[in-house]
Protein backbone atom coordinates (compact mmCIF):
# COMPACT_ATOMS: atom_id res chain seq x y z
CA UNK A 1 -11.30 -12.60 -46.95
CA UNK A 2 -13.61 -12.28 -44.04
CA UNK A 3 -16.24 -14.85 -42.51
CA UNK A 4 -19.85 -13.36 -43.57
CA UNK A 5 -22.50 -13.30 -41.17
CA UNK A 6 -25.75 -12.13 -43.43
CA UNK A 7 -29.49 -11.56 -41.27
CA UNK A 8 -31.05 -14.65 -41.36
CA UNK A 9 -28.06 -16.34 -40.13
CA UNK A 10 -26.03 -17.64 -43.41
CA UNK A 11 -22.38 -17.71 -43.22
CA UNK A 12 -20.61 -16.67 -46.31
CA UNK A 13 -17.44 -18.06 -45.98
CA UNK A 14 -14.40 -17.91 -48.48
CA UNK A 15 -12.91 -20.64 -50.44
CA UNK A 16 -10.28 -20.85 -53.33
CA UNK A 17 -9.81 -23.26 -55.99
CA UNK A 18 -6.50 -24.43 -56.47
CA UNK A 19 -4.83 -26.14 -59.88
CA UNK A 20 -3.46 -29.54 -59.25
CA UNK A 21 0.19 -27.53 -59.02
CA UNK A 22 -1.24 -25.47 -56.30
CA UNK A 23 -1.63 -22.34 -58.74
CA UNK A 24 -4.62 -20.02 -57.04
CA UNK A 25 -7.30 -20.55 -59.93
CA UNK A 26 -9.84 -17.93 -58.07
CA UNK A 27 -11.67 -17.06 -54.93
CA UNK A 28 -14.89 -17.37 -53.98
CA UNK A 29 -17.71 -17.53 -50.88
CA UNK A 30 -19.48 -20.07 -50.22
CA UNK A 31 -22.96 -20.02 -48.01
CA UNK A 32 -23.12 -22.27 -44.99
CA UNK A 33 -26.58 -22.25 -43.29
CA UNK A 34 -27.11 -22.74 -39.91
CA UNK A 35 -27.58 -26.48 -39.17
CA UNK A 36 -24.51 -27.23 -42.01
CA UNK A 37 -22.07 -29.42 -40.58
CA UNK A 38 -19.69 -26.73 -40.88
CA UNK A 39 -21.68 -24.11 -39.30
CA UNK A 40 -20.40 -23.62 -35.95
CA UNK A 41 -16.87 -23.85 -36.77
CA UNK A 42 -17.32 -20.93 -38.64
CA UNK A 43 -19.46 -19.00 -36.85
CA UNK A 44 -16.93 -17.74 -34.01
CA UNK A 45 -15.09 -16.17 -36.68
CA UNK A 46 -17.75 -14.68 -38.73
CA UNK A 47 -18.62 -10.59 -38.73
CA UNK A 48 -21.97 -9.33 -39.92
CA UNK A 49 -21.56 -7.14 -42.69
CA UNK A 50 -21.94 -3.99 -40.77
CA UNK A 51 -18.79 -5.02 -38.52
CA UNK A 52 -16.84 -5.51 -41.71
CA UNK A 53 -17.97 -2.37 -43.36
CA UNK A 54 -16.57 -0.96 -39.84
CA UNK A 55 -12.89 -2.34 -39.93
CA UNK A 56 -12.86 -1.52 -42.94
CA UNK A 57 -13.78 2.22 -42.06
CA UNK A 58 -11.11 2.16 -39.25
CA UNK A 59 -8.49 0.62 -41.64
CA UNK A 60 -8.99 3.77 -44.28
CA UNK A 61 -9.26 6.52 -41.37
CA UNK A 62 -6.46 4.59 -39.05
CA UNK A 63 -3.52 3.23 -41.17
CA UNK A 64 -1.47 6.64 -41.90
CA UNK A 65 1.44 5.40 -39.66
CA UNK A 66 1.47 2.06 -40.95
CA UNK A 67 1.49 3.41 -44.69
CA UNK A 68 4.75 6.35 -43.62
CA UNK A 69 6.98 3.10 -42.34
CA UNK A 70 5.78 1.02 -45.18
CA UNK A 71 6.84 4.30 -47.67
CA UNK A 72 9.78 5.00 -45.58
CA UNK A 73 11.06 0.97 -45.81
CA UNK A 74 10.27 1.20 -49.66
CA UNK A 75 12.11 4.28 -50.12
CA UNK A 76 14.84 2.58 -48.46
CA UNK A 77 14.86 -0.53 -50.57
CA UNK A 78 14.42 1.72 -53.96
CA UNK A 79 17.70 3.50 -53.17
């Protein structure tokens, strides 16, 4: 999960809930606005939603190697 940088300036940033056995329970974002103590730890990291709409882009068009080794090693381990 990515760092959220929306227009106005709000940070959604991710955050899971744990059990008290450390079982994931769920994930979530939370919004951080800018003046939150938080903020500018966060905001290095954060992408606006177009940037993440663009990795994302460049991860569908860009990953055929990566997916032939990773269907080569599992054809490997299946055998």
């Amino acid at each position: 999960m990515y760092v959220i940088r929306l227009a106005d300036g709000t940070l959604r940033v991710p955050q899971s809930l744990s059990s008290d056995d450390g079982r994931l329970i769920g994930n979530a974002y939370v919004e951080i606005s800018p003046g939150d103590p938080d903020y500018d730890r966060w905001l290095p990291e954060s992408l606006t939603e177009e940037e993440l709409a663009e990795r994302r882009r460049r991860w569908l068009e860009e990953n055929d190697e990566l997916e032939r080794e990773f269907l080569a090693f599992k054809a490997e381990q299946d055998s």
